[in-house]
N, C-alpha and C. Protein backbone atom coordinates (compact mmCIF):
# COMPACT_ATOMS: atom_id res chain seq x y z
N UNK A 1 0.67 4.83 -17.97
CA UNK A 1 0.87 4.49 -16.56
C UNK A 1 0.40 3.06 -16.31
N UNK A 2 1.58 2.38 -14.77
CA UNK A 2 0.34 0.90 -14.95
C UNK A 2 -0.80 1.33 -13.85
N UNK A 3 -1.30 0.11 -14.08
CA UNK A 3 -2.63 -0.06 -13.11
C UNK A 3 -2.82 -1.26 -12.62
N UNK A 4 -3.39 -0.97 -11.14
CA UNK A 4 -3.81 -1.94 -10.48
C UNK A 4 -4.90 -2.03 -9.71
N UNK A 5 -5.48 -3.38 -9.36
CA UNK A 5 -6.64 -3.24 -8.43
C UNK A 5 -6.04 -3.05 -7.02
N UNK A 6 -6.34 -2.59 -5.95
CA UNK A 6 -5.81 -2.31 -5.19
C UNK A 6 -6.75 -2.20 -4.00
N UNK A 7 -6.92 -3.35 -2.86
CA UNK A 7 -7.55 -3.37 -1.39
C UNK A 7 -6.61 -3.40 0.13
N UNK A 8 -7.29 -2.58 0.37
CA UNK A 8 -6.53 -2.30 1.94
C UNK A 8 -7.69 -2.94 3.22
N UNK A 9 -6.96 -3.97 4.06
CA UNK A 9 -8.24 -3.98 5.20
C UNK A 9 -7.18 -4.01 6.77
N UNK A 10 -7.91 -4.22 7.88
CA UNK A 10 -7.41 -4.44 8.74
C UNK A 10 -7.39 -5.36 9.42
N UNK A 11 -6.54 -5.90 10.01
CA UNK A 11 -6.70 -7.87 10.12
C UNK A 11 -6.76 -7.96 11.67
N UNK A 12 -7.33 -9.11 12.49
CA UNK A 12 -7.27 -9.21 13.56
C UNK A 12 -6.36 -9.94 13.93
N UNK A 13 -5.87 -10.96 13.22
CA UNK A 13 -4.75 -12.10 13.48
C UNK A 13 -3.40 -12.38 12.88
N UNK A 14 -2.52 -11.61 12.88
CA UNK A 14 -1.37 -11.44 11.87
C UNK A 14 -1.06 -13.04 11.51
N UNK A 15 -0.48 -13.77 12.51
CA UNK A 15 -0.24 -15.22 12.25
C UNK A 15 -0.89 -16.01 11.53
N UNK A 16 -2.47 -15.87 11.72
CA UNK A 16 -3.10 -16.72 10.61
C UNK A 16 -3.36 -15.84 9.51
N UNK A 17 -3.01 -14.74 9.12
CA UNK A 17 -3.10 -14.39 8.01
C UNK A 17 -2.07 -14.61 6.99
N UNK A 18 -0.69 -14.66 7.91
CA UNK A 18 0.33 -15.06 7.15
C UNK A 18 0.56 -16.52 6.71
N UNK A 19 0.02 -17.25 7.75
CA UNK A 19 -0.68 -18.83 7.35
C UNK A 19 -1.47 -18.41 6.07
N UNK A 20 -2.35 -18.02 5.69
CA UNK A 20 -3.51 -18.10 4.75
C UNK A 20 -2.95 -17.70 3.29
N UNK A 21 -1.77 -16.26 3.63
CA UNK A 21 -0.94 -15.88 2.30
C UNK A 21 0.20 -17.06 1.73
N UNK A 22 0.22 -17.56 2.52
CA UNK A 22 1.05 -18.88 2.43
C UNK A 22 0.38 -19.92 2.19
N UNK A 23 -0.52 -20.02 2.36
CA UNK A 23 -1.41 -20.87 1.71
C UNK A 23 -2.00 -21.03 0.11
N UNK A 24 -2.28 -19.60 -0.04
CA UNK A 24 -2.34 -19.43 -1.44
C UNK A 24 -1.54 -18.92 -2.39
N UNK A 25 -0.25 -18.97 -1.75
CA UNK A 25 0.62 -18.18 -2.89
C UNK A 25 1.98 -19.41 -3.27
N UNK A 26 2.23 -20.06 -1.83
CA UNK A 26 2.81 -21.48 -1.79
C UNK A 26 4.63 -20.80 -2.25
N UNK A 27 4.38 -19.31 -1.25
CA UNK A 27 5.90 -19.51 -1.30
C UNK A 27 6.70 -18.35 0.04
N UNK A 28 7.64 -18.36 0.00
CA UNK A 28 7.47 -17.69 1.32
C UNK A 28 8.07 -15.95 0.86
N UNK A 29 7.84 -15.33 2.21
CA UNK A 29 7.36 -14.00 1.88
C UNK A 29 8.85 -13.28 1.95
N UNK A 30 8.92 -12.21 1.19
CA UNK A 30 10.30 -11.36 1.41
C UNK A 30 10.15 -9.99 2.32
N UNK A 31 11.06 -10.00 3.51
CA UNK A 31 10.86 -8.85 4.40
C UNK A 31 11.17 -7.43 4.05
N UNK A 32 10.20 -6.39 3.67
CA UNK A 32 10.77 -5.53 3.25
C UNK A 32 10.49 -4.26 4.58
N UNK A 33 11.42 -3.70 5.07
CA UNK A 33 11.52 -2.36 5.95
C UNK A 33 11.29 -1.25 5.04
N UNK A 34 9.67 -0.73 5.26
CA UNK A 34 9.62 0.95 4.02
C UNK A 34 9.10 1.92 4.93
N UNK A 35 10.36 2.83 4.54
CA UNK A 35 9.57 3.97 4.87
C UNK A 35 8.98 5.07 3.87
N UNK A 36 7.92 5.56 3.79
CA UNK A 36 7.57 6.90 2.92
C UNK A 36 6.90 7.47 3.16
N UNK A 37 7.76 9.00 2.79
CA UNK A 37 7.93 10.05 3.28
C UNK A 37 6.38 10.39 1.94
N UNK A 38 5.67 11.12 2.35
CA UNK A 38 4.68 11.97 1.65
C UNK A 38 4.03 13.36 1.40
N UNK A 39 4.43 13.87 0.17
CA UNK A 39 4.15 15.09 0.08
C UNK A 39 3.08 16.17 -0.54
N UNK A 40 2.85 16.76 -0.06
CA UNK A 40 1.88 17.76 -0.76
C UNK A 40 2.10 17.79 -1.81
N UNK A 41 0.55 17.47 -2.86
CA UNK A 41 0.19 17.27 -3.97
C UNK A 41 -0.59 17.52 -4.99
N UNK A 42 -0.75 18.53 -5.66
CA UNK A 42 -2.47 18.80 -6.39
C UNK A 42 -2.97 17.77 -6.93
N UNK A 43 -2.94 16.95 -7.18
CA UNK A 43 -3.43 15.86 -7.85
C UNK A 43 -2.57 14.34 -7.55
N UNK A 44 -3.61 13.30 -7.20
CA UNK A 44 -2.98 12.09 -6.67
C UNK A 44 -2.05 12.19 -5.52
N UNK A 45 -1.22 11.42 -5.40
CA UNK A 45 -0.18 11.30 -4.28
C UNK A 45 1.18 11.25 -4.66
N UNK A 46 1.95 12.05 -3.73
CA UNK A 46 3.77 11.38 -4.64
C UNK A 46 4.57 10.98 -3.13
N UNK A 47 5.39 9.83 -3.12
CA UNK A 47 6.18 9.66 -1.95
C UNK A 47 7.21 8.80 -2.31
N UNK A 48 7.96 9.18 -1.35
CA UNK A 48 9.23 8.41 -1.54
C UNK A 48 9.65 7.90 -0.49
N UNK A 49 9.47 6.09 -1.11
CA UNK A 49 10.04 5.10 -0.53
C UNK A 49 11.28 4.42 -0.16
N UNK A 50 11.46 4.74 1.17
CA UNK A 50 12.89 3.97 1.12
C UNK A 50 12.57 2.51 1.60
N UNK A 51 13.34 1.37 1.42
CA UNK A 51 13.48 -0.06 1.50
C UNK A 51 14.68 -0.66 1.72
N UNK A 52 14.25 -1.05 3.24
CA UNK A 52 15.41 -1.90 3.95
C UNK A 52 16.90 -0.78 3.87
N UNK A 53 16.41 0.19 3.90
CA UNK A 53 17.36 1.41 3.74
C UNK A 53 18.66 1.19 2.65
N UNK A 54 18.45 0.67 1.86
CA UNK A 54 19.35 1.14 0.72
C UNK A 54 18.38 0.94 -0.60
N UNK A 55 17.55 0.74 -0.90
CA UNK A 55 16.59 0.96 -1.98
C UNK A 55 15.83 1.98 -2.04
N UNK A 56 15.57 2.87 -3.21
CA UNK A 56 14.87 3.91 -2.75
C UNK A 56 13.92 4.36 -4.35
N UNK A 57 12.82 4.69 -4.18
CA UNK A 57 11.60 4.49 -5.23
C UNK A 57 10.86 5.96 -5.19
N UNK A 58 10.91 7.08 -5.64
CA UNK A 58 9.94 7.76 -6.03
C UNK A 58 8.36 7.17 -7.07
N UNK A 59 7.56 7.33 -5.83
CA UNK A 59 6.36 6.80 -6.53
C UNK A 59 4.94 7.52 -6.79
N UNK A 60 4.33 7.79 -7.97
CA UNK A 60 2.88 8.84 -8.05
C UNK A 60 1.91 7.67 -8.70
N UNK A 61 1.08 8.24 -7.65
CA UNK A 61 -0.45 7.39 -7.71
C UNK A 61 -1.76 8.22 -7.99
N UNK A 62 -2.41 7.94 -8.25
CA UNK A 62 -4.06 7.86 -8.64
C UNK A 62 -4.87 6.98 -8.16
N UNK A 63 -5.75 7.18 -6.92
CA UNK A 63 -6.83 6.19 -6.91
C UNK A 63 -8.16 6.72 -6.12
N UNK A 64 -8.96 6.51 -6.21
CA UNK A 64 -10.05 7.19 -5.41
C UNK A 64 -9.88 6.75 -3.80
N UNK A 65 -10.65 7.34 -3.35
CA UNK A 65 -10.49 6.86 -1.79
C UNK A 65 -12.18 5.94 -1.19
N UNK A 66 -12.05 4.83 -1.80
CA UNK A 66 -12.79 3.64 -2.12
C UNK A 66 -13.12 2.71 -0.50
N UNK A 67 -13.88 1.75 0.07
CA UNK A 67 -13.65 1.23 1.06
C UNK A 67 -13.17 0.12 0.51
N UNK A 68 -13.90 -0.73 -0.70
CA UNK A 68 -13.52 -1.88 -1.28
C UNK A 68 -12.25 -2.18 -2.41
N UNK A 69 -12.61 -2.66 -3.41
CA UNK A 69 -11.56 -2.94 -3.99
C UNK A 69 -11.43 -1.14 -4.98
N UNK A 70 -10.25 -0.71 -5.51
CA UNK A 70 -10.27 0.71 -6.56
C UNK A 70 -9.28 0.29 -7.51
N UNK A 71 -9.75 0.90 -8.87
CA UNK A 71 -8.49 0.74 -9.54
C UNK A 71 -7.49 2.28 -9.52
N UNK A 72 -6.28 1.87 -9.58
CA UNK A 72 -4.85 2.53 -8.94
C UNK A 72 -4.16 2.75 -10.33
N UNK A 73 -3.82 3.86 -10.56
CA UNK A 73 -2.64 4.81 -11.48
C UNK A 73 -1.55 4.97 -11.12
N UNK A 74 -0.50 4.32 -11.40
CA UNK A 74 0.48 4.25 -10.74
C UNK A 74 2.03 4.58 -12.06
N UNK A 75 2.88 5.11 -11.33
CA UNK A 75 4.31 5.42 -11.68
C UNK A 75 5.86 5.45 -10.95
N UNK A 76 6.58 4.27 -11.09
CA UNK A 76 7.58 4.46 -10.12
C UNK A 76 9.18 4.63 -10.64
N UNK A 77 9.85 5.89 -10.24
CA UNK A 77 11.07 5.50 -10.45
C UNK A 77 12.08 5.14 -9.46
N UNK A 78 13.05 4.88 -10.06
CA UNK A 78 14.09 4.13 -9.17
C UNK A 78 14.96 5.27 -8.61
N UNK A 79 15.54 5.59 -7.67
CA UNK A 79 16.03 7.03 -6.93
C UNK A 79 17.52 6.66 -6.35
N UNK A 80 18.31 7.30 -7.01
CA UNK A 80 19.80 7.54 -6.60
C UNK A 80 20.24 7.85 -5.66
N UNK A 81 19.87 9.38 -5.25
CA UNK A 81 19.95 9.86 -3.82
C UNK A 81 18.87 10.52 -3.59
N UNK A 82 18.33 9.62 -2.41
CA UNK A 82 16.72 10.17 -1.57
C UNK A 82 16.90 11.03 -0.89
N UNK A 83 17.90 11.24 -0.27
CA UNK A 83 18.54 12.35 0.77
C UNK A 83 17.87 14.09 0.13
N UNK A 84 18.87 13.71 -0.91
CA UNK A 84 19.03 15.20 -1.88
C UNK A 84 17.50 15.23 -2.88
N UNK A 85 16.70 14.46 -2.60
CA UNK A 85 15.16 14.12 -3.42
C UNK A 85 14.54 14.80 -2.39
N UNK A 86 14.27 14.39 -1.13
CA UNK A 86 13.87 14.40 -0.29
C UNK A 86 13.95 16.06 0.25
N UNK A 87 15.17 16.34 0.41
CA UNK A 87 14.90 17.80 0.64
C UNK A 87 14.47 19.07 -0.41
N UNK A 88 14.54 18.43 -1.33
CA UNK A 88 14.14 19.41 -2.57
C UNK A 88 12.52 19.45 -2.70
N UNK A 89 11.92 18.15 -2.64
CA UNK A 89 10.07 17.63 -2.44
C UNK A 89 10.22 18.47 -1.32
N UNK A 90 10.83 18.31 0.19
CA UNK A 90 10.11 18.66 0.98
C UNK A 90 10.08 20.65 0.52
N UNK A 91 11.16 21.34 0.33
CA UNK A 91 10.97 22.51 0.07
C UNK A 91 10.44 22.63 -0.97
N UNK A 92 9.68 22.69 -2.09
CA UNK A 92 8.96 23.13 -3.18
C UNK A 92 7.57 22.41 -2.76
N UNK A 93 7.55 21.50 -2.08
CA UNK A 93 5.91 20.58 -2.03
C UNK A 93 5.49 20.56 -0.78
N UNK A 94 6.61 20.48 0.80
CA UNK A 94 6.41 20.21 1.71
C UNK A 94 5.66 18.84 2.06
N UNK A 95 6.48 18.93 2.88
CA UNK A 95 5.81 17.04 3.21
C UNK A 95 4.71 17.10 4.22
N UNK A 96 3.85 15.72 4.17
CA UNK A 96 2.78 15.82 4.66
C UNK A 96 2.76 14.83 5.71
N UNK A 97 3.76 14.10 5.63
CA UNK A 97 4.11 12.76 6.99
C UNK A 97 4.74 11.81 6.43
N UNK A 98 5.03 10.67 7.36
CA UNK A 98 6.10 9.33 7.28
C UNK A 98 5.29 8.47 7.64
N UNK A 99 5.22 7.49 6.98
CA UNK A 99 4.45 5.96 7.31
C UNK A 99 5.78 5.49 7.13
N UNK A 100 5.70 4.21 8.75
CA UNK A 100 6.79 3.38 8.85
C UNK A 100 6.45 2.03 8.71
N UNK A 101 6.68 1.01 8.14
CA UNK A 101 6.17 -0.40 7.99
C UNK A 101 7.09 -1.28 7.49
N UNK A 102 6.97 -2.59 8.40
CA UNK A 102 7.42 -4.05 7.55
C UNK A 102 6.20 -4.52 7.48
N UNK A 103 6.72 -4.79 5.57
CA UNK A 103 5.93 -5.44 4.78
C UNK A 103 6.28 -7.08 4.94
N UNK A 104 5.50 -7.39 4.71
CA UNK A 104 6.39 -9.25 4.25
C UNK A 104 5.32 -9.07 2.91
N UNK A 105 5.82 -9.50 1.84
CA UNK A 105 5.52 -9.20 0.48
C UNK A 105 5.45 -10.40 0.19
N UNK A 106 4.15 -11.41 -0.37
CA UNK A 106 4.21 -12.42 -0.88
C UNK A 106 3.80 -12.48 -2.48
N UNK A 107 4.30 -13.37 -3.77
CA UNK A 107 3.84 -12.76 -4.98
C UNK A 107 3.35 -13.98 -5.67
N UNK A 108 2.38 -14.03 -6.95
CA UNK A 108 2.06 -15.18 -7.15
C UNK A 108 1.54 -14.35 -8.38
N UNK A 109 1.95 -14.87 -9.67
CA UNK A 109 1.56 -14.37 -10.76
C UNK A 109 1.59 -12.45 -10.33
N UNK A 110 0.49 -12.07 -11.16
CA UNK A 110 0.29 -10.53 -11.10
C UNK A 110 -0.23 -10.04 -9.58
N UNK A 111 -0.12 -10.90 -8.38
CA UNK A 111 -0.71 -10.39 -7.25
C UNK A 111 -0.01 -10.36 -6.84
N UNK A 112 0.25 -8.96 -5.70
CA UNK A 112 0.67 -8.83 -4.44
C UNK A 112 0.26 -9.18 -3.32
N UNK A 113 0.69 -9.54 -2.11
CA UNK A 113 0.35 -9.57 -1.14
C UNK A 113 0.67 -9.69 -0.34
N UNK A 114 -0.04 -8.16 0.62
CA UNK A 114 1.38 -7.91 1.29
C UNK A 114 0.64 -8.02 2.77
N UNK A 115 1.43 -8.15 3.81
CA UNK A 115 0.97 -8.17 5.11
C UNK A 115 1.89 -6.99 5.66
N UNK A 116 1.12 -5.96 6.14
CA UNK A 116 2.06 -4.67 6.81
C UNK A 116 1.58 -4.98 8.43
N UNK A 117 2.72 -4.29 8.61
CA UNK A 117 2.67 -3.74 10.68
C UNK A 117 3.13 -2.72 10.16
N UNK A 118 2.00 -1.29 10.56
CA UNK A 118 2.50 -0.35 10.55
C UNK A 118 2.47 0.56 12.07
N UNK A 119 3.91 1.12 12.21
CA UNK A 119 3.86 2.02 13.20
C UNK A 119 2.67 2.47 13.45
N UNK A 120 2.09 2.62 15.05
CA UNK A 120 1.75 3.50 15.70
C UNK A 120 0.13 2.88 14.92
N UNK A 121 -0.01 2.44 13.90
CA UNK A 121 -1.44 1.72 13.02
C UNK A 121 -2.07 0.68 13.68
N UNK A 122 -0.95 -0.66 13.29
CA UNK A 122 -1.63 -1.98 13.43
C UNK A 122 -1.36 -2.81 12.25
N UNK A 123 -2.02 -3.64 12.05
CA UNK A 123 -1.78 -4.72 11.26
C UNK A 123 -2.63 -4.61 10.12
N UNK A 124 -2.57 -4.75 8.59
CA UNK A 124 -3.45 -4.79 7.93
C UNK A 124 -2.63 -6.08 6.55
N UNK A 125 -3.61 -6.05 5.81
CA UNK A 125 -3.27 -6.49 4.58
C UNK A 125 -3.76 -5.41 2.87
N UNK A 126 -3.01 -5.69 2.00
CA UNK A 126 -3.44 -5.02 1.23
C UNK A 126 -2.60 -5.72 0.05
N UNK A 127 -4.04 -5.90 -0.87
CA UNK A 127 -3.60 -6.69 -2.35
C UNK A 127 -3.51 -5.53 -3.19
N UNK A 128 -1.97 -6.27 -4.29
CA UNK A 128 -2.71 -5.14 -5.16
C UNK A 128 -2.21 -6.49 -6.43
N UNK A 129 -3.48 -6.14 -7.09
CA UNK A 129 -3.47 -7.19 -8.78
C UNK A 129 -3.28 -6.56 -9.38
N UNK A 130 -2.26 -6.47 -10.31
CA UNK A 130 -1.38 -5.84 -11.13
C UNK A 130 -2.13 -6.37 -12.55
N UNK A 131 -3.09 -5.39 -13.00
CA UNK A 131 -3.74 -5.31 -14.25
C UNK A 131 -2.97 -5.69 -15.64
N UNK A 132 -2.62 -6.99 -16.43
CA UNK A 132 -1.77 -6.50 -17.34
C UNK A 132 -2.29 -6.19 -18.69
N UNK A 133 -1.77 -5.80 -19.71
CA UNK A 133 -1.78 -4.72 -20.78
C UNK A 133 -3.05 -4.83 -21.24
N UNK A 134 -3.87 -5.83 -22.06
CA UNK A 134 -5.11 -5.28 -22.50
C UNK A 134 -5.99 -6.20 -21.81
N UNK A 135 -5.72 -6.54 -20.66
CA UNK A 135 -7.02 -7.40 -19.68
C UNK A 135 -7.84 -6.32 -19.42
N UNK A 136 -9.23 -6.47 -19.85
CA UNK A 136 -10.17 -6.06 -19.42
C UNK A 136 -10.38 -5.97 -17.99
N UNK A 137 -10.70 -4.80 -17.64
CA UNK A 137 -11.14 -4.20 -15.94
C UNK A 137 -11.93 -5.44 -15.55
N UNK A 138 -12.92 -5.47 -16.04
CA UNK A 138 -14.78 -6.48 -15.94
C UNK A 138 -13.63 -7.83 -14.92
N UNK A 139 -12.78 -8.12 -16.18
CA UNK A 139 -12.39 -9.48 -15.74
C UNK A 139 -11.38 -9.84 -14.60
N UNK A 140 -10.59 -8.40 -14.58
CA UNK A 140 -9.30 -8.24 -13.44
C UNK A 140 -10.15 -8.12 -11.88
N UNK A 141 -11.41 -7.68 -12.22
CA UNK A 141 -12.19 -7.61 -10.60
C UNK A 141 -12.65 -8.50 -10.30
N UNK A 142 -12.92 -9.83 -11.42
CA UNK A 142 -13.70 -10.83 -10.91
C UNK A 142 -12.28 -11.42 -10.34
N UNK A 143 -11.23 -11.51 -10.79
CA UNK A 143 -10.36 -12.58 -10.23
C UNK A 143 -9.56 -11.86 -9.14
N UNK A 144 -10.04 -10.75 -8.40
CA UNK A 144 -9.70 -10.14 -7.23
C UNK A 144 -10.63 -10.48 -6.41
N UNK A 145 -11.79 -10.43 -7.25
CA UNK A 145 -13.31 -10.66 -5.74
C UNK A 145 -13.43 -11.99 -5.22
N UNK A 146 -12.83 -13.01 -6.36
CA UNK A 146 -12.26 -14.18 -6.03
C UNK A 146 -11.27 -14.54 -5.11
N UNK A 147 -10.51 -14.03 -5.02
CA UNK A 147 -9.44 -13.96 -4.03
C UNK A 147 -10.23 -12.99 -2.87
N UNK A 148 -10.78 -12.30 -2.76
CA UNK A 148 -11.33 -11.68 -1.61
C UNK A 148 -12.44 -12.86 -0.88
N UNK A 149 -12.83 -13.34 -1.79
CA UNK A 149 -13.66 -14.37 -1.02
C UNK A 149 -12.97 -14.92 -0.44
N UNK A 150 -11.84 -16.03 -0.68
CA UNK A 150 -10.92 -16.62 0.24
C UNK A 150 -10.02 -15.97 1.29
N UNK A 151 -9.81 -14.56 1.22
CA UNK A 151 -9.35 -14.25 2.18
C UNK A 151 -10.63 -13.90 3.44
N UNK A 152 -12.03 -13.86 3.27
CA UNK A 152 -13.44 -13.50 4.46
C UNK A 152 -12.92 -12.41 4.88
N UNK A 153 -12.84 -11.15 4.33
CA UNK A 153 -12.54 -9.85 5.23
C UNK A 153 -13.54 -9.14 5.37
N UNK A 154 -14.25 -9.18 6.37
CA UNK A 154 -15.16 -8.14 6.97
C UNK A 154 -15.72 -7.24 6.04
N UNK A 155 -17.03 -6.66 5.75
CA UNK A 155 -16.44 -5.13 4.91
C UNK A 155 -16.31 -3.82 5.99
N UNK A 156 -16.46 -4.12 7.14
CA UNK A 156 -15.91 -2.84 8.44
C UNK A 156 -14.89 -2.73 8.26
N UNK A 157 -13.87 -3.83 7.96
CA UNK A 157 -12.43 -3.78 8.11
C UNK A 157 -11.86 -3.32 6.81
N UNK A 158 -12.59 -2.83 5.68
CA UNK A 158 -11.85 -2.54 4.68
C UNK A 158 -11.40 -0.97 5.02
N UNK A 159 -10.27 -0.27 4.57
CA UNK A 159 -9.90 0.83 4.34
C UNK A 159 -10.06 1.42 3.09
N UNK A 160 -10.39 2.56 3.28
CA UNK A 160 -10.70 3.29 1.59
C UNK A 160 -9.46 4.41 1.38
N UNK A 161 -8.68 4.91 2.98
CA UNK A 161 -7.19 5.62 2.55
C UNK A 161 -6.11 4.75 2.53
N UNK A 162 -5.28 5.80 2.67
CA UNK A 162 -3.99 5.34 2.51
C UNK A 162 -3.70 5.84 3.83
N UNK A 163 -2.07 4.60 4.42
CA UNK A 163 -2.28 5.02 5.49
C UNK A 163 -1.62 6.01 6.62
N UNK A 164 -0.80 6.78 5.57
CA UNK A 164 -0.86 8.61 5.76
C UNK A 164 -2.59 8.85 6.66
N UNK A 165 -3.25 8.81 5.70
CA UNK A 165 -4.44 9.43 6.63
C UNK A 165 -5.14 9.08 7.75
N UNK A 166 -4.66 7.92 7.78
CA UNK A 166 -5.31 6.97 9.14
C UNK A 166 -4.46 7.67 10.13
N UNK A 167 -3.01 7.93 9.95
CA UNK A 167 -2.26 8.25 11.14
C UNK A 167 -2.82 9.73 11.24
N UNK A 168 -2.92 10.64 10.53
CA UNK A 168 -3.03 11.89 10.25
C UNK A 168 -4.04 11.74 11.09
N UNK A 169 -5.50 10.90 10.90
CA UNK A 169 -6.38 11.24 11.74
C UNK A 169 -6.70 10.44 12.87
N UNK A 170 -5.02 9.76 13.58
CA UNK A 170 -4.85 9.59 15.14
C UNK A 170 -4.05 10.83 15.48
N UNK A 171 -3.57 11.28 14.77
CA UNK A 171 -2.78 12.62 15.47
C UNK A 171 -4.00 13.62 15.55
N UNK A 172 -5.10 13.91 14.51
CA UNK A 172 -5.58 14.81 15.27
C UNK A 172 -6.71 14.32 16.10
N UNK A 173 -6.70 12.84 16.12
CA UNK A 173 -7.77 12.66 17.70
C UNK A 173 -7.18 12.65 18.76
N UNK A 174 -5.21 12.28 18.53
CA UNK A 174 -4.64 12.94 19.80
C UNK A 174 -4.58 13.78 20.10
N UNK A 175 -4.56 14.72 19.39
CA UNK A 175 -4.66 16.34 19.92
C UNK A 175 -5.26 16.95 20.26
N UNK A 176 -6.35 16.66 20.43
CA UNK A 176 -8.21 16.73 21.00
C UNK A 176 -8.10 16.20 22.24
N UNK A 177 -7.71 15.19 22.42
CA UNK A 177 -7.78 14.28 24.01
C UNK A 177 -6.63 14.44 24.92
């Protein structure tokens, strides 16, 4: 499987953040519309992504539920018809919710970086450094914590889920109030 380092935070200023990803990546960002759908899972996560609605990605992950940076287990395939995917996951696994988001995806060597607006969420950012084949962990975190320094993110503002669960747990503080 690959792996990646992988940080989620929440940003106060979309504009200057997209200034700042542009600053260090020195190229401009590609708009991607995703939605994914997420389903009940014994182990890790599985969902399926659709993009800009004609791309579509079955994807299973591994990662702890971390505030700072985690390393991520990851597997993606490429999906023919999500339609007919989609209802088969949801009856044998049942689904667990829809996260809706534009990404603007900026890339620079093995980093991602992505700036989301997600429905009904807010604004966040989330890197992920794409570990390659026999780079040592030790060394893939220093040149993430490096890049975390230049981005100054709070550590309040880091997220340790995914953000299925953030919404999951505004629906059930809406349902309380």
């Amino acid at each position: 499987m690959a792996k990646n380092i992988e940080i989620k935070a929440r940003i106060k200023n979309y504009q200057k953040t997209k200034q700042l990803f542009h600053q260090l990546t020195q190229v401009e960002p590609v708009t991607l519309k995703q939605r994914d759908t997420f389903y009940h899972f014994w182990f890790g996560r599985l969902k399926l992504r659709q993009i800009n609605e004609k791309d579509s990605q079955l994807i299973f992950y591994q990662r702890p539920n971390l505030s700072k940076s985690k390393l991520s287990n990851y597997k993606i395939w490429t999906i023919n018809k999500p339609q007919r995917l989609d209802r088969i996951l949801g009856i044998v696994l049942g689904r667990v919710g829809v996260v809706e988001k534009t990404r603007l995806l900026f890339l620079k060597y093995n980093v991602r970086f992505h700036l989301d607006r997600v429905t009904n969420l807010g604004d966040f950012i989330e890197l992920e450094y794409m570990v390659v084949d026999n780079e040592p962990l030790k060394q893939a975190q220093e040149k993430v914590d490096a890049i975390l320094e230049k981005l100054n993110v709070s550590d309040t503002d880091y997220i340790s889920v995914a953000y299925i669960d953030l919404l999951k747990k505004e629906d059930s503080y809406d349902s309380r109030h």
